[in-house]
C-alpha atoms as a PDB file:
ATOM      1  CA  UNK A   1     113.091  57.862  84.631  1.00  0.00           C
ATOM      2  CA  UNK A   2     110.408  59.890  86.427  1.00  0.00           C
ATOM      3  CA  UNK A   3     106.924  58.720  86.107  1.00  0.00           C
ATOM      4  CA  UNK A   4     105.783  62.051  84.484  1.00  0.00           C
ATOM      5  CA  UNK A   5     108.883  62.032  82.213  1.00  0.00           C
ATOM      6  CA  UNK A   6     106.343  59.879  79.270  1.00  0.00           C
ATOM      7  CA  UNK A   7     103.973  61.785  76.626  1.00  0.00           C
ATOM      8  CA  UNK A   8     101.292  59.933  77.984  1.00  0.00           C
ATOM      9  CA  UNK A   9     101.200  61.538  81.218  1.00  0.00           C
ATOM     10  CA  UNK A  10     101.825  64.987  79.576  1.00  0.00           C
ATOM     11  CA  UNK A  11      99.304  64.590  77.149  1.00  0.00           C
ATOM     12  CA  UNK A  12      96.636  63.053  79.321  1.00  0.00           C
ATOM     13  CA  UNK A  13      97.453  65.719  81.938  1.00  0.00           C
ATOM     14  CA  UNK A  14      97.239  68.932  79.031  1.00  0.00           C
ATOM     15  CA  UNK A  15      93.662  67.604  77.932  1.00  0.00           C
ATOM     16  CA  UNK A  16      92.706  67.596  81.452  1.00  0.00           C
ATOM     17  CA  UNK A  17      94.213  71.056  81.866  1.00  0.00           C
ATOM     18  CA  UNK A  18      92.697  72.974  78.817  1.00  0.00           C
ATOM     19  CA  UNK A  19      89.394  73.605  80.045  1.00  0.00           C
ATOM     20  CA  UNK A  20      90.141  74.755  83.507  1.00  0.00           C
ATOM     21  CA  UNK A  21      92.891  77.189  82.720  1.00  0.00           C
ATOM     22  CA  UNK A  22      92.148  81.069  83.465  1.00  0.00           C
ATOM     23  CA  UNK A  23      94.093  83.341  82.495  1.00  0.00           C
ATOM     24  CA  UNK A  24      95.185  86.686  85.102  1.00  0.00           C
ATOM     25  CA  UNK A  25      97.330  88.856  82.648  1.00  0.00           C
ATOM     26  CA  UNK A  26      99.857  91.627  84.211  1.00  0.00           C
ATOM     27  CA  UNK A  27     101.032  89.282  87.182  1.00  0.00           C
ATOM     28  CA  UNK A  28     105.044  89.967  85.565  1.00  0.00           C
ATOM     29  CA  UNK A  29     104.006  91.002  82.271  1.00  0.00           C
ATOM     30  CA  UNK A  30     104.244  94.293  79.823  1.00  0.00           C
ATOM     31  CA  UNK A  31     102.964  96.143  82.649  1.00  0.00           C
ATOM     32  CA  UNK A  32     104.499  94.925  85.634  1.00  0.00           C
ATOM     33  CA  UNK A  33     103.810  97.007  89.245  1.00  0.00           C
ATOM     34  CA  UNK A  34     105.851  99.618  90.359  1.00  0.00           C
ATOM     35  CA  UNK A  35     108.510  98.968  92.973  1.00  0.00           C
ATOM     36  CA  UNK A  36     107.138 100.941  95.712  1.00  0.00           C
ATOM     37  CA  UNK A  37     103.692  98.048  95.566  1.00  0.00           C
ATOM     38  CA  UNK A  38     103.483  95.224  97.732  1.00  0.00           C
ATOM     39  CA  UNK A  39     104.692  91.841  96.073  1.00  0.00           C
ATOM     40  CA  UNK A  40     102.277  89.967  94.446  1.00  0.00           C
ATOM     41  CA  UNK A  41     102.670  86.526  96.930  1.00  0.00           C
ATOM     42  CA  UNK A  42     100.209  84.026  94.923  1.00  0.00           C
ATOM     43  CA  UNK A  43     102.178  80.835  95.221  1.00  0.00           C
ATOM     44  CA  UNK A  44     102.415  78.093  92.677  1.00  0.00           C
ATOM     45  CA  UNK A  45     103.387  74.399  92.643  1.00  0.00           C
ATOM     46  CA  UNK A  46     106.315  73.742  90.769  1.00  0.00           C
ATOM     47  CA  UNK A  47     107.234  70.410  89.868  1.00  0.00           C
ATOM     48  CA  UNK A  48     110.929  69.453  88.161  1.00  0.00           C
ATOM     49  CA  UNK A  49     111.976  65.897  86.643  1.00  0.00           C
ATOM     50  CA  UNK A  50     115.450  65.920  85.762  1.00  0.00           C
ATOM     51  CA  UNK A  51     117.304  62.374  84.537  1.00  0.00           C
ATOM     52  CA  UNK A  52     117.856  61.946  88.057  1.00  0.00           C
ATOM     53  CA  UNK A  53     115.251  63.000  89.836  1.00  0.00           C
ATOM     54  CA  UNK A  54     111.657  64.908  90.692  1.00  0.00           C
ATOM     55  CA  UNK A  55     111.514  67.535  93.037  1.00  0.00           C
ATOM     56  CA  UNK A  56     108.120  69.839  93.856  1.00  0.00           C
ATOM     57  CA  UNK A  57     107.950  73.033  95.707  1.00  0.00           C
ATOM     58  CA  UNK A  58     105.837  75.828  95.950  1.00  0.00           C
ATOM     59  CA  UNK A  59     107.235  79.335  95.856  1.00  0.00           C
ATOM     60  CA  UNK A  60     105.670  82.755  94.587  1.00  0.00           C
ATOM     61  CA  UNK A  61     104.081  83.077  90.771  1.00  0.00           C
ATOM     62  CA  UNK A  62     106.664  85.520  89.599  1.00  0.00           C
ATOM     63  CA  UNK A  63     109.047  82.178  90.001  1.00  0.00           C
ATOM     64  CA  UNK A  64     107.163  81.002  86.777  1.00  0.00           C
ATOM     65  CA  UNK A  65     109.374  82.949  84.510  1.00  0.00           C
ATOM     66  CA  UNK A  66     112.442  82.411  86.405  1.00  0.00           C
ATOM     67  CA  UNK A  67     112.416  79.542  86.078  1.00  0.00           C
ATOM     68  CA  UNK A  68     111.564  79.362  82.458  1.00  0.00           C
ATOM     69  CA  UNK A  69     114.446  81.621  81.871  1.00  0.00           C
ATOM     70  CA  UNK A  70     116.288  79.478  83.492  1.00  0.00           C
ATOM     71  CA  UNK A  71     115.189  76.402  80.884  1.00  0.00           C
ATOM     72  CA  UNK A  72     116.325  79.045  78.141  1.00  0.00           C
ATOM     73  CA  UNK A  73     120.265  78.866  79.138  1.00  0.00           C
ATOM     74  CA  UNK A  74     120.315  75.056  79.615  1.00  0.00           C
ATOM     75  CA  UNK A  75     119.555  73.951  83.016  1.00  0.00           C
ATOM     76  CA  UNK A  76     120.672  70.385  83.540  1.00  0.00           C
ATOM     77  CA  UNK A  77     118.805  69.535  86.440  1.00  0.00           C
ATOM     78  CA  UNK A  78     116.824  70.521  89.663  1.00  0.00           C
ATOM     79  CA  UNK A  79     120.149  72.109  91.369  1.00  0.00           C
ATOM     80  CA  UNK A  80     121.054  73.819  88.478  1.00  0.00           C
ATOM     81  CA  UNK A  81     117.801  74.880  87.535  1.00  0.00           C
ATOM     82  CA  UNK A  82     117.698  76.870  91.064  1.00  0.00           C
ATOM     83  CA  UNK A  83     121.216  78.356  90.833  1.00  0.00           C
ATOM     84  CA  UNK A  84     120.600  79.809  87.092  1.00  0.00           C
ATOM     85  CA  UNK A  85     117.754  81.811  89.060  1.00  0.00           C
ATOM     86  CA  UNK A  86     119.952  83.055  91.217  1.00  0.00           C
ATOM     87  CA  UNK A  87     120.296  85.654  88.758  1.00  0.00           C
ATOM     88  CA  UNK A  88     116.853  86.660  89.134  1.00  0.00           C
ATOM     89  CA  UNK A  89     116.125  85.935  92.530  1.00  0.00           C
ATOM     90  CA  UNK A  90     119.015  85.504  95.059  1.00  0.00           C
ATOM     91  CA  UNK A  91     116.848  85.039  98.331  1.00  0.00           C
ATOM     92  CA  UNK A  92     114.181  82.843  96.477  1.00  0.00           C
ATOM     93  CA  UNK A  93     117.520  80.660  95.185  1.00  0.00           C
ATOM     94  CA  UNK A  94     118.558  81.004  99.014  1.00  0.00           C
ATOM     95  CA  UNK A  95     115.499  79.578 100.579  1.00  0.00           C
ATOM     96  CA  UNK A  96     114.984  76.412  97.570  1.00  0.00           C
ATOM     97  CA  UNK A  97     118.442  75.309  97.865  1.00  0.00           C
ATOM     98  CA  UNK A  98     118.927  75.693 101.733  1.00  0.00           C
ATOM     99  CA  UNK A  99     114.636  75.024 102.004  1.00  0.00           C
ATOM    100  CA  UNK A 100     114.684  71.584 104.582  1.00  0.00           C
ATOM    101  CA  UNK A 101     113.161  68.709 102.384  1.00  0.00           C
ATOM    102  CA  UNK A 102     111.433  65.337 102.636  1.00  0.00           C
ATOM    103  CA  UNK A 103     114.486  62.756 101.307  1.00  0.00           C
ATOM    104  CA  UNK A 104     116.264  65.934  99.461  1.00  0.00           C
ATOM    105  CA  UNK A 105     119.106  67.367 100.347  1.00  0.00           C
ATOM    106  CA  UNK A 106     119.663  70.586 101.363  1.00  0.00           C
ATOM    107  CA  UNK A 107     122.622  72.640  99.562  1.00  0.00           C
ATOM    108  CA  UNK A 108     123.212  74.970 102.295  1.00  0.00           C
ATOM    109  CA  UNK A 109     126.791  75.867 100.695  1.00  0.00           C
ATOM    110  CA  UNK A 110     125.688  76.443  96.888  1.00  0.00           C
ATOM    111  CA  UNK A 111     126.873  80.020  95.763  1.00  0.00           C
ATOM    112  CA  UNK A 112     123.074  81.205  95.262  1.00  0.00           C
ATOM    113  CA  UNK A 113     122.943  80.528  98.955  1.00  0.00           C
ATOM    114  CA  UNK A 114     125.756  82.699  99.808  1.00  0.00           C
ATOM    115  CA  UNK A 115     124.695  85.364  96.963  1.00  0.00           C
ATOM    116  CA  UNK A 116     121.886  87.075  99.486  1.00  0.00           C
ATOM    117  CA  UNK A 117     122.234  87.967 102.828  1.00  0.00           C
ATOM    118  CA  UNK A 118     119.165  86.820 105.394  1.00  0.00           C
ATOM    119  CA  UNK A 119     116.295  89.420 105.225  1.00  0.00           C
ATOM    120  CA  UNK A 120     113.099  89.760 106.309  1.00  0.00           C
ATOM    121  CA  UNK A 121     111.426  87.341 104.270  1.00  0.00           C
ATOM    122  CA  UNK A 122     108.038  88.086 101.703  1.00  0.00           C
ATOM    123  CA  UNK A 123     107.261  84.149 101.705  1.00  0.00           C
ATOM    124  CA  UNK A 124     108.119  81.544 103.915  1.00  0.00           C
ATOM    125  CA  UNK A 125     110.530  79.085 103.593  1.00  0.00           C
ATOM    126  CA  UNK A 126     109.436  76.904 100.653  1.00  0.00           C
ATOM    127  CA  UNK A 127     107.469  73.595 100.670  1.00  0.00           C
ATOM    128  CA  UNK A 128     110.022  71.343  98.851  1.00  0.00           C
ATOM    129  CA  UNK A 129     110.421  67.408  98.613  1.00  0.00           C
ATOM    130  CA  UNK A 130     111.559  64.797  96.105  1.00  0.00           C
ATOM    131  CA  UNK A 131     109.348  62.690  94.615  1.00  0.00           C
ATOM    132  CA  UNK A 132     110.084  58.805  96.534  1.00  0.00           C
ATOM    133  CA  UNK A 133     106.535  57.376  97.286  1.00  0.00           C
ATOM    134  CA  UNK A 134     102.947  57.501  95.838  1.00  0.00           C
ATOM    135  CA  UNK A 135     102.162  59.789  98.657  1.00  0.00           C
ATOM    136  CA  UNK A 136     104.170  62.413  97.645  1.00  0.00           C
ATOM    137  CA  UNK A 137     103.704  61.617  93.854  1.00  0.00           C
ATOM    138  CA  UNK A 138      99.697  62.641  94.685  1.00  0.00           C
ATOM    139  CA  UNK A 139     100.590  65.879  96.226  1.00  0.00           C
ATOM    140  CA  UNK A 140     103.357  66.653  93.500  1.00  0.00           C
ATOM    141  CA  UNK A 141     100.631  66.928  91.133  1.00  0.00           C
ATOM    142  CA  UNK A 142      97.794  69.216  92.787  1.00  0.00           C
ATOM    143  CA  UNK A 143      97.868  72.650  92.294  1.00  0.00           C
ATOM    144  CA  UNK A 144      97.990  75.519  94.796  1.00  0.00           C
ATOM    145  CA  UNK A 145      96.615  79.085  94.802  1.00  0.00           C
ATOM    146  CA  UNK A 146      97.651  80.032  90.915  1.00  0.00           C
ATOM    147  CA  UNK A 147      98.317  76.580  89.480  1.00  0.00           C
ATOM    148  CA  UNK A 148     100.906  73.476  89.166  1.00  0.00           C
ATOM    149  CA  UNK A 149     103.323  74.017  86.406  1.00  0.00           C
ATOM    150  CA  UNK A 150     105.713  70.507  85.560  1.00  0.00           C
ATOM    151  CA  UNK A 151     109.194  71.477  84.091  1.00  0.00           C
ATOM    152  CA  UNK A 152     110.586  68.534  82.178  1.00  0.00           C
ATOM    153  CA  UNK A 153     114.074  69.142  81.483  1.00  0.00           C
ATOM    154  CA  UNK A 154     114.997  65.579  79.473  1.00  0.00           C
ATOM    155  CA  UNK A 155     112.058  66.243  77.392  1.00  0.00           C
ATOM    156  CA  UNK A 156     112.493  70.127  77.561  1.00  0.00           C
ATOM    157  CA  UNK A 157     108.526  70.463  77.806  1.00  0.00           C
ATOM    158  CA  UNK A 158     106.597  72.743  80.278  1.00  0.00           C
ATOM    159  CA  UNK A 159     103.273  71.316  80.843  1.00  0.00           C
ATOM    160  CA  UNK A 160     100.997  73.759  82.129  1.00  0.00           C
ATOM    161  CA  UNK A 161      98.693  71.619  84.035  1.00  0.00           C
ATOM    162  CA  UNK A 162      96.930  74.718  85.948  1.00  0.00           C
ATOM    163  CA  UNK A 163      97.959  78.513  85.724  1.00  0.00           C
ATOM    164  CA  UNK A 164      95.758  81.514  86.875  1.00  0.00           C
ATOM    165  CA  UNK A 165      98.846  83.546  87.607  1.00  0.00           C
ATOM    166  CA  UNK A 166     100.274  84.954  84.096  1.00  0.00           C
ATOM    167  CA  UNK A 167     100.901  83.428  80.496  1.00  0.00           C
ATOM    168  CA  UNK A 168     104.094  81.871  79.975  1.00  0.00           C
ATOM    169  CA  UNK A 169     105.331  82.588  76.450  1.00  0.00           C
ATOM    170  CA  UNK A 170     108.846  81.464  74.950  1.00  0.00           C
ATOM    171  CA  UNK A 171     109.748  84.770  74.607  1.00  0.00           C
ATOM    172  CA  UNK A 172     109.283  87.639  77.166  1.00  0.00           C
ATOM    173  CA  UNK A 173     110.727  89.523  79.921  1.00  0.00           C
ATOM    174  CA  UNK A 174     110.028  89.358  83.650  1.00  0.00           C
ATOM    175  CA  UNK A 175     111.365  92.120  86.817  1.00  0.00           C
ATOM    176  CA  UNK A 176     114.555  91.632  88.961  1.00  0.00           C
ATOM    177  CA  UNK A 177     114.054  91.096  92.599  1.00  0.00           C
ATOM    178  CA  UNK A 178     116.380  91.857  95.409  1.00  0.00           C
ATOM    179  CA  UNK A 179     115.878  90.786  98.866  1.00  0.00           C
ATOM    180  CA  UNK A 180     112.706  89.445  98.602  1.00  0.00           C
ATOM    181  CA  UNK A 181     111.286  92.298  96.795  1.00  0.00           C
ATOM    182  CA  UNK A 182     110.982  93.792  93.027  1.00  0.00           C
ATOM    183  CA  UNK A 183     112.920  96.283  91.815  1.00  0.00           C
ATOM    184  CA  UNK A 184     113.115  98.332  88.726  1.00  0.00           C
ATOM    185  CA  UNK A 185     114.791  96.379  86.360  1.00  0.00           C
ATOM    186  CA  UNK A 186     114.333  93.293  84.203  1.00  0.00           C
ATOM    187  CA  UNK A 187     115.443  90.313  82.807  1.00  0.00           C
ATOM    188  CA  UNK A 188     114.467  88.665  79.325  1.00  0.00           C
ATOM    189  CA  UNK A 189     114.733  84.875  77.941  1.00  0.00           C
ATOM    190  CA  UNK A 190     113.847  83.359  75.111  1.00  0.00           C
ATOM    191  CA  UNK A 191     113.543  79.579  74.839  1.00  0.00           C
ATOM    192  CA  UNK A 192     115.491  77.239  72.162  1.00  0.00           C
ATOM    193  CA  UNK A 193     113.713  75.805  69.567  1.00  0.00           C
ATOM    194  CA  UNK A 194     113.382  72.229  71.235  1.00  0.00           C
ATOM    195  CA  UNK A 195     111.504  73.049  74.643  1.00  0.00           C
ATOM    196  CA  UNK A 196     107.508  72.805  74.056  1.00  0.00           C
ATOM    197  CA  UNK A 197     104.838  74.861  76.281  1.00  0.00           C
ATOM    198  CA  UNK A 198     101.780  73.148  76.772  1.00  0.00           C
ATOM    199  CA  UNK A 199      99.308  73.863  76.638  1.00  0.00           C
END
């Protein structure tokens, strides 16, 4: 089982985290921008223990409620985490599945890799690895840009170790994007009863 799979890392790690956290509302919220905008491109770490294994990566905030959605229809682990957002976000799917890794492999034939067609890319291709050696174990746990944001799918608990980019609530809606971009249309999820956000 992953190291950060245990309460006592989650709870020593939401103590640590209370303090620090600022809040940026409207990132994909009630008031999302239009279209026509430029994407908002503030990256976050994301980290993912499944039973099997921990993978990190960093991708674009608006992947925060993706990927929560994602939690709400029963994920099982990492790869099927990243298809479910498929929904959401083909050519982010695309890049974390096909994304080369550091002892992962790449899933270059998944369907979310063959659901968009190569564009000109927003963000580059992802910073993704699984979690094998203390080195990586170090880095899996610092934030970038907006935050660090742990997805424990055994223990269905989100720990929100650092988030500047927009509150995560177990109920809420977030927009489509196609081809690296948002459109006008949206998606909504609410989590079960058993999955915890913390803080």
């Amino acid at each position: 089982m992953p190291w950060y799979s245990t309460g006592e890392y989650c709870g020593q790690r939401e103590g640590a985290s209370v303090g620090g956290r600022i809040w940026k509302h409207g990132a994909d919220g009630a008031r999302p921008k239009p279209a026509e905008t430029e994407p908002d491109v503030d990256t976050m770490r994301f980290t993912v223990v499944d039973h099997r294994e921990t993978v990190s990566f960093v991708a674009p905030g608006h992947a925060l409620k993706m990927l929560a959605a994602a939690c709400s229809r029963h994920a099982k682990d990492y790869r099927d985490l990243i298809l479910k957002i498929a929904d959401y976000d083909a050519e982010l799917a695309r890049r974390l599945l096909s994304a080369p890794a550091s002892d992962h492999e790449s899933h270059t034939t998944s369907d979310a890799s063959q659901a968009a067609p190569a564009s000109e890319a927003v963000v580059q291709q992802p910073e993704l690895f699984r979690v094998i050696n203390a080195e990586q174990l170090r880095k899996s746990t610092e934030p970038v840009d907006a935050g660090l944001v742990l997805f424990n799918l055994p223990a269905k608990r989100i720990v929100q170790v650092q988030n500047s980019y927009s509150d995560l609530r177990r109920k809420d809606k977030g927009r489509l994007w196609r081809d690296g971009r948002p459109v006008r249309a949206f998606y909504s999820y609410e989590l079960p009863p058993d999955w915890t956000i913390v803080p």
